[in-house]
N, C-alpha and C. Protein backbone atom coordinates (compact mmCIF):
# COMPACT_ATOMS: atom_id res chain seq x y z
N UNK A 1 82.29 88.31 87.54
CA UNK A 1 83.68 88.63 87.76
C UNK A 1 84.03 89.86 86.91
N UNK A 2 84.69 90.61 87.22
CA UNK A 2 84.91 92.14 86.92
C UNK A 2 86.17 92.07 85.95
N UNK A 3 86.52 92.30 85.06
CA UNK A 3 87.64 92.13 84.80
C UNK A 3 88.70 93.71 84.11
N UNK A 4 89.86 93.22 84.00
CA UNK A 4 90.64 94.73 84.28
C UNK A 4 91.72 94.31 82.99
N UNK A 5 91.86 95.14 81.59
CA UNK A 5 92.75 94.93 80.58
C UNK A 5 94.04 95.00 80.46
N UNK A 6 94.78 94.46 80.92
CA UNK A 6 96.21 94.84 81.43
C UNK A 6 97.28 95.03 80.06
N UNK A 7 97.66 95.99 79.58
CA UNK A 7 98.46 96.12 78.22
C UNK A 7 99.58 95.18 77.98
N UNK A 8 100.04 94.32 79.46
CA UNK A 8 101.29 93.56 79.27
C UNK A 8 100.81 92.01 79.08
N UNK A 9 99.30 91.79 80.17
CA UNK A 9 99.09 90.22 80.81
C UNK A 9 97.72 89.98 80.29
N UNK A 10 96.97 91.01 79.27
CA UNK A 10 95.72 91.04 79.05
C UNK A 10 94.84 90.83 79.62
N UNK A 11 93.28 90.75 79.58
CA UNK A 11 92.05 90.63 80.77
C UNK A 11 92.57 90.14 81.61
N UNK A 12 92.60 90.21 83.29
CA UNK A 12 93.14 89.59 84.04
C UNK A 12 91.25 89.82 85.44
N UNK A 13 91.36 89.22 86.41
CA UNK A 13 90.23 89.47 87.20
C UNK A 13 91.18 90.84 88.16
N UNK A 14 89.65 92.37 88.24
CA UNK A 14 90.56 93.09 88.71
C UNK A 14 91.34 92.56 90.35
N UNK A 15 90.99 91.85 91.41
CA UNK A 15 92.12 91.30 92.04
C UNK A 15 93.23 91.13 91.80
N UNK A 16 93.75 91.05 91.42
CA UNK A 16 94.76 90.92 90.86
C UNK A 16 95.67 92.53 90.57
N UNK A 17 95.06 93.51 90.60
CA UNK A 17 95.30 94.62 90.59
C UNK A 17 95.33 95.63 91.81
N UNK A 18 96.52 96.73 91.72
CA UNK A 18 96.04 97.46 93.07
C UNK A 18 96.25 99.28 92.67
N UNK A 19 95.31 99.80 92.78
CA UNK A 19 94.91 101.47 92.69
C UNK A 19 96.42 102.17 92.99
N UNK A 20 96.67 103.04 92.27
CA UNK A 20 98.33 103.79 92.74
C UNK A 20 97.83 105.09 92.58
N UNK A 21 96.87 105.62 92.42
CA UNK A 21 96.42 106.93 92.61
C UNK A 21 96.12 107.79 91.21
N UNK A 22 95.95 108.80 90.78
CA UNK A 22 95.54 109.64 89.74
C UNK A 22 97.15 110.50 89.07
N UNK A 23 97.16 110.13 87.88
CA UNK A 23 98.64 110.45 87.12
C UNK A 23 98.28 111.84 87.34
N UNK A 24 99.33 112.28 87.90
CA UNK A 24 99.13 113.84 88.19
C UNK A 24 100.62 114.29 87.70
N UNK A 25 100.98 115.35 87.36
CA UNK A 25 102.08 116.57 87.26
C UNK A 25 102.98 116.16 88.06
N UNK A 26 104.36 115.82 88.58
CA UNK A 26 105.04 115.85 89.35
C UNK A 26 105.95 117.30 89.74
N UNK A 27 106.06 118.05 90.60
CA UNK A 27 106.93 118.72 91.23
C UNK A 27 108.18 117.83 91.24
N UNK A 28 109.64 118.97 90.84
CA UNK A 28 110.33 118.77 91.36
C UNK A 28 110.64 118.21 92.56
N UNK A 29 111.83 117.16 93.15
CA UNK A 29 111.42 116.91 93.97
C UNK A 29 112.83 117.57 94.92
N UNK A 30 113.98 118.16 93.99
CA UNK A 30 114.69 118.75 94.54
C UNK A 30 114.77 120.50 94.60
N UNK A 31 113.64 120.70 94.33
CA UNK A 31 113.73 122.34 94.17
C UNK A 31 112.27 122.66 94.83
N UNK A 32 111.34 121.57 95.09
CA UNK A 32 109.83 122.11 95.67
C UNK A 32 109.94 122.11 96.66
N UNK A 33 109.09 122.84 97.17
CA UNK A 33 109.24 123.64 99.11
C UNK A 33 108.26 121.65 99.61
N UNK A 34 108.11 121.53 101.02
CA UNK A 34 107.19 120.40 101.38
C UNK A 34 105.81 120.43 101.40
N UNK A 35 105.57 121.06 101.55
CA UNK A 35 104.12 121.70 101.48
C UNK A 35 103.71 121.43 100.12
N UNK A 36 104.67 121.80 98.84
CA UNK A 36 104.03 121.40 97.61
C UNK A 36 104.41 119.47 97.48
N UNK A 37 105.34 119.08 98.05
CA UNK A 37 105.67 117.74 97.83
C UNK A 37 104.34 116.98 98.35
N UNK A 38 103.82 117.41 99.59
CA UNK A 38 102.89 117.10 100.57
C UNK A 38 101.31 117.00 99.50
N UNK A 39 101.61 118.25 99.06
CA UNK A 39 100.18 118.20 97.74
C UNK A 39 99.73 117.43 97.43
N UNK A 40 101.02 117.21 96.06
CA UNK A 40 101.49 116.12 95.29
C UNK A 40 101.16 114.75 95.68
N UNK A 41 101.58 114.48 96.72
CA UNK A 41 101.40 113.01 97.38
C UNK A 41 100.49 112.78 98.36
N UNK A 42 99.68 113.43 98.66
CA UNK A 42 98.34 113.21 99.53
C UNK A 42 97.43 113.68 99.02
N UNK A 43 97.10 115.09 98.40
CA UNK A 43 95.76 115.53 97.96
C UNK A 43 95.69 115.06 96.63
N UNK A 44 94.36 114.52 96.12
CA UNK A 44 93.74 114.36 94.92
C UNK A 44 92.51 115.15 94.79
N UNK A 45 92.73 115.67 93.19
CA UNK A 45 91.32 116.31 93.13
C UNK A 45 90.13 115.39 92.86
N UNK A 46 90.41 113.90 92.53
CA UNK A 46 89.05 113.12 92.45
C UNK A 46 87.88 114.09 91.71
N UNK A 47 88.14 114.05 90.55
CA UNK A 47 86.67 114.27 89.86
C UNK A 47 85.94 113.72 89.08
N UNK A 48 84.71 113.90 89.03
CA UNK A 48 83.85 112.94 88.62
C UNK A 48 83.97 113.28 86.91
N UNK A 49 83.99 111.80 86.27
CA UNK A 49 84.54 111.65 84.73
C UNK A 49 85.52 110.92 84.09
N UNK A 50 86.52 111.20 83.51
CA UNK A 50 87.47 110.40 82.58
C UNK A 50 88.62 110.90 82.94
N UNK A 51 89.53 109.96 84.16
CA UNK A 51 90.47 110.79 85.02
C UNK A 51 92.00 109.61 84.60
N UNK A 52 93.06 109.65 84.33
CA UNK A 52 94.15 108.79 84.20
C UNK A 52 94.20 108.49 85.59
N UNK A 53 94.89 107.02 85.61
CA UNK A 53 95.26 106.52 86.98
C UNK A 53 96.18 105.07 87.14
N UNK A 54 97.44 105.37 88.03
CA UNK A 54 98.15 104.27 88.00
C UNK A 54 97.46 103.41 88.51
N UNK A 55 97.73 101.75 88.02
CA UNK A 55 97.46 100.41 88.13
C UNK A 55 98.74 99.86 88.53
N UNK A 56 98.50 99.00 88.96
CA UNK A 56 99.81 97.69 89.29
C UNK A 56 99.18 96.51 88.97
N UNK A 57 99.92 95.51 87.79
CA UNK A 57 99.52 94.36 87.96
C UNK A 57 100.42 93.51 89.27
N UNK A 58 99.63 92.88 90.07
CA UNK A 58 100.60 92.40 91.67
C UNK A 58 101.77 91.49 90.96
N UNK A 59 100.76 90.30 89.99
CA UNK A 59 101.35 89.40 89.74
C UNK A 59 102.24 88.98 89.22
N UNK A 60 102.70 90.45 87.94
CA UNK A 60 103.94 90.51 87.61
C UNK A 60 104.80 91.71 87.72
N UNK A 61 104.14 92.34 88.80
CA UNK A 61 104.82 94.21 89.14
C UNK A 61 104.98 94.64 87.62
N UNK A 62 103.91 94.86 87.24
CA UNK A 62 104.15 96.06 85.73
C UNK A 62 103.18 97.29 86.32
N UNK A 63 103.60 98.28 86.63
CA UNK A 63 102.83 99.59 86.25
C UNK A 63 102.63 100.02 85.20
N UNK A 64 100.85 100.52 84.68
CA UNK A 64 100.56 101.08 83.96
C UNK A 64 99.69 102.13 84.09
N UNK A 65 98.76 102.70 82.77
CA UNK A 65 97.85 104.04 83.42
C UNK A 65 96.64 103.31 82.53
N UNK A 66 95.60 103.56 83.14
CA UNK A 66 94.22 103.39 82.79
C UNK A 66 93.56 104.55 82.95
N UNK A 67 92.61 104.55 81.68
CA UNK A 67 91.64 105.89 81.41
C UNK A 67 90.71 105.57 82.04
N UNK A 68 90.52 105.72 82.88
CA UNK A 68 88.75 105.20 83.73
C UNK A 68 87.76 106.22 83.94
N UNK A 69 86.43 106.21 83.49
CA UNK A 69 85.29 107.06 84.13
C UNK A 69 85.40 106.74 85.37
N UNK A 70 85.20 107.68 85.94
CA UNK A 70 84.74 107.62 87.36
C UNK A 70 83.42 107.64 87.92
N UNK A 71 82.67 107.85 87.26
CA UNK A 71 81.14 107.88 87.10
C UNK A 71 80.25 106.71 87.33
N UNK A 72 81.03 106.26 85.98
CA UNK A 72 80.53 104.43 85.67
C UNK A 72 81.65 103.34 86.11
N UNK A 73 82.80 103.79 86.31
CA UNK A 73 83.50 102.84 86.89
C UNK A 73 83.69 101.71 85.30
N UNK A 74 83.45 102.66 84.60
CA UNK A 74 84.27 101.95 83.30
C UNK A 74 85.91 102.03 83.05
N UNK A 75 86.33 101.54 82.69
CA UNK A 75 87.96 101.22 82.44
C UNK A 75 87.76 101.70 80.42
N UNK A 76 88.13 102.69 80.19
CA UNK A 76 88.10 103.22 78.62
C UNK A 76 89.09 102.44 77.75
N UNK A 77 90.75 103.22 78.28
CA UNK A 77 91.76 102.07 77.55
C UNK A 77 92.60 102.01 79.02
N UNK A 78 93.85 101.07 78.81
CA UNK A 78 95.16 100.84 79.93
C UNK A 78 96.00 101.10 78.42
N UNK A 79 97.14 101.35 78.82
CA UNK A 79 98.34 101.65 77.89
C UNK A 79 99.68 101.91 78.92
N UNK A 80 100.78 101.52 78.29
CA UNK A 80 102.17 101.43 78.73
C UNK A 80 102.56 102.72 79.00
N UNK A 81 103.10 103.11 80.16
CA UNK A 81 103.11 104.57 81.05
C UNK A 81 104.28 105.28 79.71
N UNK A 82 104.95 104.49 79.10
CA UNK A 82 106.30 105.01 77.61
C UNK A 82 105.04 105.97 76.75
N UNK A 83 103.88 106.06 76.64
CA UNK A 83 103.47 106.76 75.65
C UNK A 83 103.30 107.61 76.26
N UNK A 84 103.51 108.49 77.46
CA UNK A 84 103.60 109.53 77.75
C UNK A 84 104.23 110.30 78.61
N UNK A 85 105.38 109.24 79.29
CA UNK A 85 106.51 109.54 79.98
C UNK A 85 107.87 109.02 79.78
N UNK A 86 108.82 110.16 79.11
CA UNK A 86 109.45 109.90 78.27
C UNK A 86 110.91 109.22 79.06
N UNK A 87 111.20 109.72 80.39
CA UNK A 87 112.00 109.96 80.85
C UNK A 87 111.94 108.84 82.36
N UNK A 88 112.97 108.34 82.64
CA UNK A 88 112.59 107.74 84.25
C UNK A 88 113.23 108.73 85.23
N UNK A 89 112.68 108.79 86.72
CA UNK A 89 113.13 109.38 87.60
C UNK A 89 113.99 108.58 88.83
N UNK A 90 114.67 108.70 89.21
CA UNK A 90 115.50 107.64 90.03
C UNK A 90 115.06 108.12 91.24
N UNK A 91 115.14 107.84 92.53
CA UNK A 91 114.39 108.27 93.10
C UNK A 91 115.90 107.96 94.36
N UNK A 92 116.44 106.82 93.86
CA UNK A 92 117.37 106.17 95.03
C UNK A 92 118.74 106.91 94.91
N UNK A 93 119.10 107.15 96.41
CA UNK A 93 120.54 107.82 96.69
C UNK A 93 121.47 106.67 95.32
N UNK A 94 122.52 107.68 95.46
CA UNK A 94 124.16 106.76 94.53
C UNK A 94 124.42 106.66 95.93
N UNK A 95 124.99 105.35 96.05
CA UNK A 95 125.64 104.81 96.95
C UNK A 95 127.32 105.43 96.64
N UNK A 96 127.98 105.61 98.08
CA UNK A 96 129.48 106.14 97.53
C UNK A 96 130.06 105.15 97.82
N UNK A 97 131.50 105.13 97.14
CA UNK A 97 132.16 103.94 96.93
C UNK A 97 133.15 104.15 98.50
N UNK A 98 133.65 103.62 99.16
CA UNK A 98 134.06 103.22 100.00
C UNK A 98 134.80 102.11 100.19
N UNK A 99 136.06 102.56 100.67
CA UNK A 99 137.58 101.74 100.11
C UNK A 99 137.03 100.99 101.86
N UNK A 100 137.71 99.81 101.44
CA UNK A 100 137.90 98.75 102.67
C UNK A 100 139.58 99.19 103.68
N UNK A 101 139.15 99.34 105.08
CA UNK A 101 140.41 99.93 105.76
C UNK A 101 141.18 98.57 105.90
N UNK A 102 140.72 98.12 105.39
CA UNK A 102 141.92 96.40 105.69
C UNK A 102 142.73 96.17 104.88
């Protein structure tokens, strides 16, 4: 059984886990043309070595980042995404307030 270090739920079996892609740079998302948004969110450079990469634990929805070789398919450390992203991004419209016509 394979197991995967989770910084919140500790060793857990990796099942329990699901791949969110390679922590990359974010573009603006209100000032970048689509073509760079498109980048961003479909192309990975996948290289072979010691690449950051989001995790999800399913079982209790915590995202984190894991240092993984890619080589050996070793897992180096996982750590809480706060040690290197300082800031959250909201992603969801403000809803406008809207008076009732009754």
């Amino acid at each position: 059984m394979k197991l995967m270090p989770c910084p919140l739920n500790g060793s857990r079996n990796i099942s329990e886990f699901t791949y969110g892609g390679e922590v990359a740079a974010m573009p603006d998302p209100t000032a970048c043309t689509d073509a760079e948004w498109a980048d961003y969110v479909f192309n990975k450079s996948n290289p072979a070595g010691v690449v950051r990469e989001w995790w999800l634990h399913n079982a209790s929805n915590y995202w984190f980042i894991a240092e993984r070789d890619t080589v050996t398919d070793t897992v180096l450390r996982t750590f809480d995404p706060g040690e290197i992203f300082k800031t959250r991004i909201d992603f969801t419209p403000h809803a406008t307030s809207q008076e009732n016509p009754a």
